[in-house]
Protein backbone atom coordinates (compact mmCIF):
# COMPACT_ATOMS: atom_id res chain seq x y z
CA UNK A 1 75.93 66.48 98.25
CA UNK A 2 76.98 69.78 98.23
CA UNK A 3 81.12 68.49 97.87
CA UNK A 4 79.47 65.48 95.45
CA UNK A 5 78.48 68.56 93.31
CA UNK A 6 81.35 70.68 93.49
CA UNK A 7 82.87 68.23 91.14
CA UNK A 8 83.36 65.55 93.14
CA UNK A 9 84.31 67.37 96.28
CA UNK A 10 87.72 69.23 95.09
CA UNK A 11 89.07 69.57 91.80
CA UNK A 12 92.54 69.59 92.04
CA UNK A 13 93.58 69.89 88.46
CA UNK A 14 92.12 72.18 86.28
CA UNK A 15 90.55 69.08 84.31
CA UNK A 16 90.67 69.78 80.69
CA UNK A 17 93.70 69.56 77.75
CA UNK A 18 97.01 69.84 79.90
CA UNK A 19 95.28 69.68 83.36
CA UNK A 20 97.38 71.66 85.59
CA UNK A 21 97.72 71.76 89.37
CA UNK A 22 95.21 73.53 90.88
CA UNK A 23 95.65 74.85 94.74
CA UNK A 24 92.36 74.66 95.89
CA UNK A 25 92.71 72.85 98.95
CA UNK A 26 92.74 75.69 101.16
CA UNK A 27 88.81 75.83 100.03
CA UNK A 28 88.16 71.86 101.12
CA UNK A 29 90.10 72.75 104.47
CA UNK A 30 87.04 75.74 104.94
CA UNK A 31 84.21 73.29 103.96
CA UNK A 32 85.67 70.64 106.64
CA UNK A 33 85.91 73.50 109.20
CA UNK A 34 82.25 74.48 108.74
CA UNK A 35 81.33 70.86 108.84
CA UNK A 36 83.22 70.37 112.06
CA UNK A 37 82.07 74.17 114.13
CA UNK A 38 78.08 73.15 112.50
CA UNK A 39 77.35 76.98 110.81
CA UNK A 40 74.39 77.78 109.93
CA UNK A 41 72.94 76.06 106.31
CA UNK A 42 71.97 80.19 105.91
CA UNK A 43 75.95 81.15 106.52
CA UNK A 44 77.06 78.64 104.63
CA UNK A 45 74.81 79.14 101.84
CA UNK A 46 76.17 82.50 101.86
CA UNK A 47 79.72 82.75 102.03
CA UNK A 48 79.96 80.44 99.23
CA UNK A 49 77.85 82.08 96.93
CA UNK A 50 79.30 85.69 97.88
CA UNK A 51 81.67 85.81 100.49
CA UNK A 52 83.93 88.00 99.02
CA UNK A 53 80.79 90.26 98.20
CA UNK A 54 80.11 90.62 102.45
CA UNK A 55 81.22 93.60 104.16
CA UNK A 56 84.80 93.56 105.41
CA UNK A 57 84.97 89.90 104.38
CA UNK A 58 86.86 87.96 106.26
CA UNK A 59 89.52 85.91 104.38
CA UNK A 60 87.96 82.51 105.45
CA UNK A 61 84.87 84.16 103.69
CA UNK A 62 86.70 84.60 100.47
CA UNK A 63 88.26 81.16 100.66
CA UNK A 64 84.48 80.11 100.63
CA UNK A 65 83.96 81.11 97.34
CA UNK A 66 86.50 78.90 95.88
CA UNK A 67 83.12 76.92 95.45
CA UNK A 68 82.37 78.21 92.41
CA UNK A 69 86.16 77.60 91.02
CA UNK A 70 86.09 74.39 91.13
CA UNK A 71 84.68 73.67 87.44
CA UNK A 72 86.89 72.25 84.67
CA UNK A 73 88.89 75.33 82.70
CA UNK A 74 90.94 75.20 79.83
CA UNK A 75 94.02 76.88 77.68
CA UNK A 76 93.99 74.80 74.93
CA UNK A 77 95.59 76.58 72.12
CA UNK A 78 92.73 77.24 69.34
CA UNK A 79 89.38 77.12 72.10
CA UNK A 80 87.50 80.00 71.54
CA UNK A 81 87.15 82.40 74.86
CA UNK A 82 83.82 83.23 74.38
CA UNK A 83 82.37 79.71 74.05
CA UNK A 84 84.01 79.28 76.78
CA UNK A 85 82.79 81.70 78.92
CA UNK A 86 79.40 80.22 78.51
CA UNK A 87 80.59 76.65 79.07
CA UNK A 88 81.58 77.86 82.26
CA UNK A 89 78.58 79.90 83.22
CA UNK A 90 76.61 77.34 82.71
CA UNK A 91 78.49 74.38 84.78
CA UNK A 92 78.13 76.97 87.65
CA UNK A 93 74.57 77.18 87.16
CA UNK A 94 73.63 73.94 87.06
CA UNK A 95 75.72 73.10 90.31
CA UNK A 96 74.13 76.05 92.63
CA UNK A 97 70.94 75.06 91.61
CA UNK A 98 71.34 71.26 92.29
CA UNK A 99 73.38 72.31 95.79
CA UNK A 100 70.73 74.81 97.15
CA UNK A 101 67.36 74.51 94.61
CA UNK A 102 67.22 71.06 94.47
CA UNK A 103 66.79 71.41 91.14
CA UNK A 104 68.26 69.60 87.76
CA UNK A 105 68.01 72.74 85.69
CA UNK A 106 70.22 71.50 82.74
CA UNK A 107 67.74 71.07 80.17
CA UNK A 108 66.64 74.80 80.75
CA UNK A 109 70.15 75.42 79.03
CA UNK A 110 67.91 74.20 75.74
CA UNK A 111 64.21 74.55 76.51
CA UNK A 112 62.09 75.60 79.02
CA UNK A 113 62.08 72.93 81.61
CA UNK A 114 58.92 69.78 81.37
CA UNK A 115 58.46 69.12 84.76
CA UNK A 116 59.93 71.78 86.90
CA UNK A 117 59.19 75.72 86.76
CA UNK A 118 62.06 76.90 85.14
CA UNK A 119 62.35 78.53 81.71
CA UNK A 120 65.25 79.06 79.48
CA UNK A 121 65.16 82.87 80.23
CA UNK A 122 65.57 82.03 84.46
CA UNK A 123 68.15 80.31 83.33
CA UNK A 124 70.57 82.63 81.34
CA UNK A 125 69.29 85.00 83.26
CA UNK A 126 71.05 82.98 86.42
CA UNK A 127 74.25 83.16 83.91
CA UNK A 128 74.47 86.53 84.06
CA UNK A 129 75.48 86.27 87.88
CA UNK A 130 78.12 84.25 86.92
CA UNK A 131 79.50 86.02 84.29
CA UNK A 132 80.08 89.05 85.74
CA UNK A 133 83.24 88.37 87.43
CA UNK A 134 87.40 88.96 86.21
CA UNK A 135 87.92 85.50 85.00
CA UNK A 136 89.80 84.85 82.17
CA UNK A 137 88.50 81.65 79.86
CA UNK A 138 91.97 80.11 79.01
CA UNK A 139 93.75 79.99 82.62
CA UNK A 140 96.70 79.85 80.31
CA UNK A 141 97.90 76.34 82.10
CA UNK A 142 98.59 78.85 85.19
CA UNK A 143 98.71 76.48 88.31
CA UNK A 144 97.66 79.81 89.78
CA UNK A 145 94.64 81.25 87.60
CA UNK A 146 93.83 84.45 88.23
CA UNK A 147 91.94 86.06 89.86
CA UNK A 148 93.11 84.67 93.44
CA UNK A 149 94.48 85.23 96.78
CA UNK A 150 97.33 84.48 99.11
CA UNK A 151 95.83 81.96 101.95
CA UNK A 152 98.67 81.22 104.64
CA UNK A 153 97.92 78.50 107.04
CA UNK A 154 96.31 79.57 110.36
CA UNK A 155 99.43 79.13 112.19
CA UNK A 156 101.37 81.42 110.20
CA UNK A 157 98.57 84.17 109.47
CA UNK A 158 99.75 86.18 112.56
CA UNK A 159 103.47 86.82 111.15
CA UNK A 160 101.83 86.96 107.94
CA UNK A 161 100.56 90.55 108.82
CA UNK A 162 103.15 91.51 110.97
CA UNK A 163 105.44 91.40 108.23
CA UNK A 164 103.58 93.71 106.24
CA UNK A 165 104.27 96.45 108.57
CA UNK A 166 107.92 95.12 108.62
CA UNK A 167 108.39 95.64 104.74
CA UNK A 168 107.06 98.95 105.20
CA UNK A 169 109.29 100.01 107.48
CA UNK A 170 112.16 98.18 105.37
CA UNK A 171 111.34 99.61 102.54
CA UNK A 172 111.48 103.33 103.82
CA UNK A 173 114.74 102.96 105.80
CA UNK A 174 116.33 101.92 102.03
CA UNK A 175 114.51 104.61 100.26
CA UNK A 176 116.29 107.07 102.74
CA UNK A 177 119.76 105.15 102.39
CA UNK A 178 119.23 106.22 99.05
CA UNK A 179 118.65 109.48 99.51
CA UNK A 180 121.52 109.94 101.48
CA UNK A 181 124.17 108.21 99.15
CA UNK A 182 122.81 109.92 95.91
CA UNK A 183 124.85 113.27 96.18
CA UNK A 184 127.89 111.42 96.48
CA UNK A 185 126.91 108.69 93.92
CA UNK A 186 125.99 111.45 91.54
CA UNK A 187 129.84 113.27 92.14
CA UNK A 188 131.30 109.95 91.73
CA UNK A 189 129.50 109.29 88.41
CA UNK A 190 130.41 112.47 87.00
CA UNK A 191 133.97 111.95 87.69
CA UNK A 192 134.29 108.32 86.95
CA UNK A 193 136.28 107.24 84.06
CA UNK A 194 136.28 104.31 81.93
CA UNK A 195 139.22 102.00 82.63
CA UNK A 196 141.15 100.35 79.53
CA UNK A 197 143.16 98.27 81.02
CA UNK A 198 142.65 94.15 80.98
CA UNK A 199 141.36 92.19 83.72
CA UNK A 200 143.92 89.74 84.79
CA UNK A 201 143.37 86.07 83.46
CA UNK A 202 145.51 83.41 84.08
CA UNK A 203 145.08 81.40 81.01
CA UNK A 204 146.60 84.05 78.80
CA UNK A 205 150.39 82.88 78.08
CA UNK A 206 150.94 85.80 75.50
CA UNK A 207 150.33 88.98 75.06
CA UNK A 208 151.48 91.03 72.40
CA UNK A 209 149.74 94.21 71.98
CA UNK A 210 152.13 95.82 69.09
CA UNK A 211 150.68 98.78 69.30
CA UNK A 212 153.29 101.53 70.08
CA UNK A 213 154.84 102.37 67.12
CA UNK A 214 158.61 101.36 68.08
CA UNK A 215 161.27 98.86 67.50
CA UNK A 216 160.56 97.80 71.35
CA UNK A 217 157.57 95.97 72.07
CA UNK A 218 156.62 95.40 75.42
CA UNK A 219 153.71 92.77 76.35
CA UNK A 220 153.38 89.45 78.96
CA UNK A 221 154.41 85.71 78.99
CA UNK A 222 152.66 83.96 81.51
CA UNK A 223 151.46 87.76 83.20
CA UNK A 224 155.29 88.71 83.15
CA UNK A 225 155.97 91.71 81.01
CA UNK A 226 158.41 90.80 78.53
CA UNK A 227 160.24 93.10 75.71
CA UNK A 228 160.62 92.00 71.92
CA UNK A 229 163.03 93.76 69.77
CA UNK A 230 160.55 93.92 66.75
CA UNK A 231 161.63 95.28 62.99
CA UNK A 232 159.58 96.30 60.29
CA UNK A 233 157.29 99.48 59.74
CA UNK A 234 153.48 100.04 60.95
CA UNK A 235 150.36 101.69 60.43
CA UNK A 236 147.59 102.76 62.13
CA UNK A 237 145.66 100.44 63.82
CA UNK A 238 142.55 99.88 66.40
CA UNK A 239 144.91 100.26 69.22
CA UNK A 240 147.23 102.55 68.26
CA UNK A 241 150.38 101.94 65.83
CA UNK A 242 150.14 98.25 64.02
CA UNK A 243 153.21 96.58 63.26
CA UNK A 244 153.15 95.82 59.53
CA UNK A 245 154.19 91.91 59.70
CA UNK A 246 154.48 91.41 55.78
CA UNK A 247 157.38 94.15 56.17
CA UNK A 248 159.98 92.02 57.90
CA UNK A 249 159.58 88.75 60.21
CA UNK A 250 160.18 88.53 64.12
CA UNK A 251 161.44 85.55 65.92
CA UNK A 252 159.55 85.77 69.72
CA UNK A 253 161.52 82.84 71.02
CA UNK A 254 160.25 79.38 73.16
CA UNK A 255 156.53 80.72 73.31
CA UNK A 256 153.08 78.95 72.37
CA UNK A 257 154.33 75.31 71.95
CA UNK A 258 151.23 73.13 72.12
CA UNK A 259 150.86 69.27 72.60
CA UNK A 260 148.13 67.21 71.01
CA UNK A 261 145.73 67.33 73.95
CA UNK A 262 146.23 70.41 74.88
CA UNK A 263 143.19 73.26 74.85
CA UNK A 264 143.81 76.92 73.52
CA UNK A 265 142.72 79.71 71.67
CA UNK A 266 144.88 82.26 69.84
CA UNK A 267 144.19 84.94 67.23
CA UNK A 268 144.82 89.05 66.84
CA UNK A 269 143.59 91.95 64.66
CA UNK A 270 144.52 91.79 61.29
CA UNK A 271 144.49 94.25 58.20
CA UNK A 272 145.40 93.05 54.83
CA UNK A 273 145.54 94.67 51.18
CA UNK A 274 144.63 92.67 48.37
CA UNK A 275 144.86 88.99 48.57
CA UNK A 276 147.94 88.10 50.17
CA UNK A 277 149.42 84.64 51.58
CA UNK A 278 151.85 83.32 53.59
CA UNK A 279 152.22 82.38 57.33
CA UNK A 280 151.19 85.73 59.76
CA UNK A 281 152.36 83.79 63.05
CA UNK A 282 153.84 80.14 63.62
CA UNK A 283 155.35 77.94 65.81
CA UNK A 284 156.19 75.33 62.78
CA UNK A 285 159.54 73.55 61.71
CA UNK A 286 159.15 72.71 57.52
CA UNK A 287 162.30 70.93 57.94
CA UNK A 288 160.66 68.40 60.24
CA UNK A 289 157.70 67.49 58.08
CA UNK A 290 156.26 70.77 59.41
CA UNK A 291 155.34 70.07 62.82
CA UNK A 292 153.19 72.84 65.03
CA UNK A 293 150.68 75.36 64.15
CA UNK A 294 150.36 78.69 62.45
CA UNK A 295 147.66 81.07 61.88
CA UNK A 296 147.71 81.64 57.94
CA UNK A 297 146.96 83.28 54.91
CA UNK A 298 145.69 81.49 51.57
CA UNK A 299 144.73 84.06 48.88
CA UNK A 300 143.21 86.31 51.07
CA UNK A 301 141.62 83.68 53.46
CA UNK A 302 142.23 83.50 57.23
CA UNK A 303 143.03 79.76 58.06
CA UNK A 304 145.08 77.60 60.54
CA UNK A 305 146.96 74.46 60.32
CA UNK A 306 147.85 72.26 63.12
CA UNK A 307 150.20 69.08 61.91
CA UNK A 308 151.93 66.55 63.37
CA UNK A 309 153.37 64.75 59.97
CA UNK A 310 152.21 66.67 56.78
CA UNK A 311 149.93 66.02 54.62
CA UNK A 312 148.64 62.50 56.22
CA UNK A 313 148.59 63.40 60.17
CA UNK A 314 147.05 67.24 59.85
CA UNK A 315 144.72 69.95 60.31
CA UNK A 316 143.64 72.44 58.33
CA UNK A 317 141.06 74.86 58.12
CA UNK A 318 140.64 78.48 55.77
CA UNK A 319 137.85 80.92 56.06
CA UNK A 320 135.73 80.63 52.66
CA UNK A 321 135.77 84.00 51.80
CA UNK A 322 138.64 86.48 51.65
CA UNK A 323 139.04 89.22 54.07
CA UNK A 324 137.84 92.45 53.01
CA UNK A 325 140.83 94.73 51.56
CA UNK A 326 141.22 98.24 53.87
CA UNK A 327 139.75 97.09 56.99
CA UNK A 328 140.96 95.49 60.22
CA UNK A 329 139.29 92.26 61.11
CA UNK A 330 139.62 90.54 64.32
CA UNK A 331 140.50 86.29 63.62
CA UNK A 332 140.69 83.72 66.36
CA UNK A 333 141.70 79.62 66.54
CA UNK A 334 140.17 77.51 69.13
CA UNK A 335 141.42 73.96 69.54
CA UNK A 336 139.96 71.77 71.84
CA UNK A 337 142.83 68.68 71.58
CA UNK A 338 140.00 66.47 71.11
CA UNK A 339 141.72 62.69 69.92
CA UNK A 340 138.03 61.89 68.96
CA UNK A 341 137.18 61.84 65.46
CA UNK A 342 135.35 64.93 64.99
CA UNK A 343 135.83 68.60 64.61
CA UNK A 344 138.55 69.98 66.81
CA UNK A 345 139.18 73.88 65.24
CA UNK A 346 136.72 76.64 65.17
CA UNK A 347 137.94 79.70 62.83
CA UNK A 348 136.18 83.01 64.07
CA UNK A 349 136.24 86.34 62.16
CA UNK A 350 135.07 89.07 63.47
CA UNK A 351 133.64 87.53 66.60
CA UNK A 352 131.38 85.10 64.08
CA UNK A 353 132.44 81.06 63.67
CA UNK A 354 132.77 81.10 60.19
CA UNK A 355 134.65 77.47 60.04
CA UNK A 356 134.66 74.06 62.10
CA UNK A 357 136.44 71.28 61.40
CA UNK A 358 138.38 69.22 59.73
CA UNK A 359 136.01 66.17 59.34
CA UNK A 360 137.46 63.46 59.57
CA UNK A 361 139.66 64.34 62.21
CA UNK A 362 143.44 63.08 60.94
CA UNK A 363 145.63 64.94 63.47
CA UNK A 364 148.70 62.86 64.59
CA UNK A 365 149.13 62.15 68.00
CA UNK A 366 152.50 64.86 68.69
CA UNK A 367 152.00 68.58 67.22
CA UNK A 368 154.80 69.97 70.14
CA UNK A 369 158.08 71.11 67.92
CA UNK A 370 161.01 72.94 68.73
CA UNK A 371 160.68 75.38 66.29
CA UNK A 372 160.24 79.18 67.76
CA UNK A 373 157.47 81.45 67.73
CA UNK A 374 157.95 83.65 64.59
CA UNK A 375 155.49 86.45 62.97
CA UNK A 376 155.72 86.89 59.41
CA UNK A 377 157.32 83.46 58.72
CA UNK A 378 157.52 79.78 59.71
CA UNK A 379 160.43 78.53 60.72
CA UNK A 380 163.93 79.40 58.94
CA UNK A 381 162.03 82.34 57.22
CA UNK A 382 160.16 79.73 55.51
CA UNK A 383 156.61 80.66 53.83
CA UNK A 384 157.08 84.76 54.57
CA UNK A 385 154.11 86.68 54.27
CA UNK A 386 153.36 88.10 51.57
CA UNK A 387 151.76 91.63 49.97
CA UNK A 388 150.90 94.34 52.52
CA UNK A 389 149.59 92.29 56.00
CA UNK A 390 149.55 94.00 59.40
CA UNK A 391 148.92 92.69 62.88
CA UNK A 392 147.53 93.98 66.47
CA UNK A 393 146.81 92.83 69.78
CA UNK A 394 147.51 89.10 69.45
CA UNK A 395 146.41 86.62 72.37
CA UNK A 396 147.42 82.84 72.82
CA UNK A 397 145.21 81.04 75.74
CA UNK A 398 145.40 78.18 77.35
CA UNK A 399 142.07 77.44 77.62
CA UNK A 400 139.03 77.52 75.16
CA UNK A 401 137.60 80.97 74.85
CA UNK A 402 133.83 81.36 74.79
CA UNK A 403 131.87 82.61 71.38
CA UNK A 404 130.73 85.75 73.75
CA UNK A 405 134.38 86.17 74.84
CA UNK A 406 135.52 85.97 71.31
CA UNK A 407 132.69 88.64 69.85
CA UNK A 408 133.91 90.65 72.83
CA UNK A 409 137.58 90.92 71.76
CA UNK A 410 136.73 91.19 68.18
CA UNK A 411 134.68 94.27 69.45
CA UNK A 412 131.59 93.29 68.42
């Protein structure tokens, strides 16, 4: 009877709204023991009413008591805690006295009780033993409701405490290991300085910093440093002196060809005045229907186009709002080389995606050209830039760069 009651022997969910797992089986394990070693009915009665209330319980004692947590809870969202409080109060009422008073002392929750001596008062007043515990109402769907304990199985209970001690001990020897390295920690932090330079990554096939200030610019191809004779005048930039691209245009040879399947990214600093146009860097031949890509200007707007046969096979993408006049603004392309028909370019400014597309996606299936790399123009001088445009640290990768990679070279 006295498992009957505890509803229905175990409850092993919590049994109301999203009925979570309960572990409560360590509490049907001490009921089977008792069974099997015959206790006392006065023992039993006791450590399962107040085990944990004994002195120096014993923590088979406080498993006992998982008796009277085996009701139904709750965390429904909108159940009111106090209500339930006394839901719960009285289930556990009504159980101990049917377990050890023989008594059905429900209808004492309502009116005194018709047959049997017990009176609405005895029985709130029985609630208040109940109620005085840590509890919450809504167990929050918490597999593990507080309040409750750790119970390892017998066999284990004996390392159990012996690794107690060992944390201690642990625990102490790395405190001190700590106390030892902090002088030096402490003289290497305030002597430490913060490093500028880049980490290594292979998928960067260009690197152009332009940011010394002279008609020699040094940078890598493929992590080889490489030198560019570079013309035109500069101004100050993020990273030191910016070469001014709109001021004359820069052929940088057999770099950044890309085929139709390939995956890159590519993009720099850029400061413009007004609302300028024209073609900032390219790899793009006009004369052959004006195969390749470029990273471009349209009134103002960062854009890119990648074309195999324009206008019918091509790609094309622009910012929708101008860049700001008198400030420096980090752009970057990513093209995944997608032949499905969907959006292939993302356009970031400033570290943001301000642009996906083209939809649909009309890209031809060859974009590779034999045009050179050029700043300022396309190909054959073609489509100069125009009005005052200059240029810093520009990247081409052969790989797609993540949105927290881009915000991080925009500086953001």
């Amino acid at each position: 009877m006295e498992l009957d009651m505890s509803e229905k022997g175990i409850r092993i969910t919590h049994g109301i709204h999203i009925d979570n797992y309960r572990a409560i089986w360590p509490y049907r394990d001490w009921v089977v023991d008792a069974f099997s070693k015959n206790i006392g009915w006065e023992q039993f009665t006791i450590e399962q009413i107040a085990g944990d209330l004994l002195p120096s319980p014993t923590l088979e004692q406080k498993i006992a008591t998982g008796f009277n947590r085996c009701l139904a809870t709750t965390g429904e969202g909108g159940a009111i805690a106090e209500e339930y409080e006394a839901i719960y109060a009285k289930d556990r009422v009504e159980t101990v006295s049917a377990v050890w008073l023989g008594l059905t002392t429900g209808c004492a929750a309502c009116h005194d009780h018709k047959f049997d001596p017990v009176s609405t008062a005895d029985f709130y007043s029985m609630t208040a033993f109940f109620r005085n515990n840590t509890m919450a109402a809504m167990d929050g769907n918490n597999a593990e409701h507080p309040p409750n304990i750790f119970a390892p199985l017998p066999a284990d209970r004996s390392r159990w405490t012996s690794l107690s001690g060992e944390i201690t001990t642990v625990e102490a020897e790395l405190a001190g290991r700590k106390s030892t390295a902090k002088p030096d920690f402490e003289t290497w932090l305030a002597n430490a300085k913060i490093g500028t330079e880049d980490v290594a990554d292979p998928s960067l096939a260009i690197h152009l910093p332009l940011n010394t200030g002279e008609s020699i610019s040094r940078g890598t191809v493929e992590g080889k440093t490489t030198e560019w004779t570079i013309p035109g005048g500069h101004r100050e930039g993020p990273l030191g002196p910016a070469l001014l691209a709109s001021s004359a245009t820069t052929d940088l040879g057999d770099l950044g060809d890309i085929s139709r399947s390939d995956k890159v990214s590519f993009g720099a600093h850029i400061h413009v005045e007004g609302t300028p146009g024209g073609a900032v860097i390219a790899r793009m031949d006009p004369a052959n229907q004006h195969r390749g890509w470029d990273l471009w200007l349209e009134n103002g707007r960062i854009g890119t186009h990648f074309i195999d046969r324009w206008p019918d096979a091509a790609n094309k993408i622009v910012a929708p709002d101008p860049l700001e006049p008198g400030k420096w603004h980090h752009v970057m392309v990513t093209f995944d080389g997608s032949q499905a028909s969907h959006r292939t370019l993302t356009l970031f400014v400033n570290g943001k995606a301000v642009r996906k597309g083209p939809e649909p996606n009309t890209l031809g299936q060859d974009i590779s050209t034999d045009a050179s790399l050029r700043i300022g123009s396309r190909k054959g001088g073609a489509n100069r830039l125009g009005g005052t445009v200059a240029i810093q640290d520009f990247r081409f990768y052969r790989r797609i760069l993540s949105a927290g990679e881009i915000a991080t070279l925009s500086g953001q």
